[in-house]
Protein backbone atom coordinates (compact mmCIF):
# COMPACT_ATOMS: atom_id res chain seq x y z
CA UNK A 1 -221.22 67.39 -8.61
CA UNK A 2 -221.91 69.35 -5.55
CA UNK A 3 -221.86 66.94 -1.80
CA UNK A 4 -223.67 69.34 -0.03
CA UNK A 5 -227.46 69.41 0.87
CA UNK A 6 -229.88 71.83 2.15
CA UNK A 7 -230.69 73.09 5.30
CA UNK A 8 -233.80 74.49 5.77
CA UNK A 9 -233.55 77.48 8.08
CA UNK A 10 -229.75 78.01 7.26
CA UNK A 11 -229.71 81.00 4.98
CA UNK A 12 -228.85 84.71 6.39
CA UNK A 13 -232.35 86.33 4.81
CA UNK A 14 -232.11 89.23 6.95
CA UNK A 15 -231.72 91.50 3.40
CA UNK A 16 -234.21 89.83 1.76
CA UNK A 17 -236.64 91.25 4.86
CA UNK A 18 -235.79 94.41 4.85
CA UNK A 19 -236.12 94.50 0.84
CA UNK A 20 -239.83 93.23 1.13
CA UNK A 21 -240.54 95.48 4.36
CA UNK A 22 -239.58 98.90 2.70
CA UNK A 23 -241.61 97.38 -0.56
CA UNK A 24 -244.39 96.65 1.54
CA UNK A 25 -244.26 100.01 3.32
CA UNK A 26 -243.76 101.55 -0.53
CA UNK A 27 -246.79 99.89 -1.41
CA UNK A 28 -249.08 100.52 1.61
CA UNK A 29 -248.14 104.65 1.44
CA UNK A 30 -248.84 104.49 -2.36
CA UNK A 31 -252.30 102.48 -2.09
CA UNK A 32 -252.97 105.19 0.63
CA UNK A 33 -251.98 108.15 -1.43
CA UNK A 34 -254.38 106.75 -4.21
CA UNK A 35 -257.48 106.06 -2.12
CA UNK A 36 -256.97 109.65 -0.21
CA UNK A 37 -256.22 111.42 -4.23
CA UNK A 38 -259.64 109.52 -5.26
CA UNK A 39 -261.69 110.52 -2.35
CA UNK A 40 -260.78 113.99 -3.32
CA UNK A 41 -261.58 114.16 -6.33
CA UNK A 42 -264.76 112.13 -5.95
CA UNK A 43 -265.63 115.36 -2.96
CA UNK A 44 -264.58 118.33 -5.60
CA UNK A 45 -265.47 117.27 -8.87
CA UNK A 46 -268.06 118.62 -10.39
């Protein structure tokens, strides 16, 4: 089988970051967008 080992540290993740930063921003503007949609409604309904 495979010789090699590990190295912790050695991987390029630099896609892998900026995947989870634009989900993160995703997330964060939609969690926003709810809480300000909510607040709305909770001011106008009637």
């Amino acid at each position: 089988m495979a010789e090699q080992k590990h190295k912790h540290g050695d991987m390029d993740i630099t896609e892998q970051e900026q995947t989870f930063r634009g989900f993160m921003r995703w997330s964060v503007n939609i969690a926003v967008a709810c809480i300000v949609i909510v607040i709305v409604l909770a001011i106008f309904a009637r």
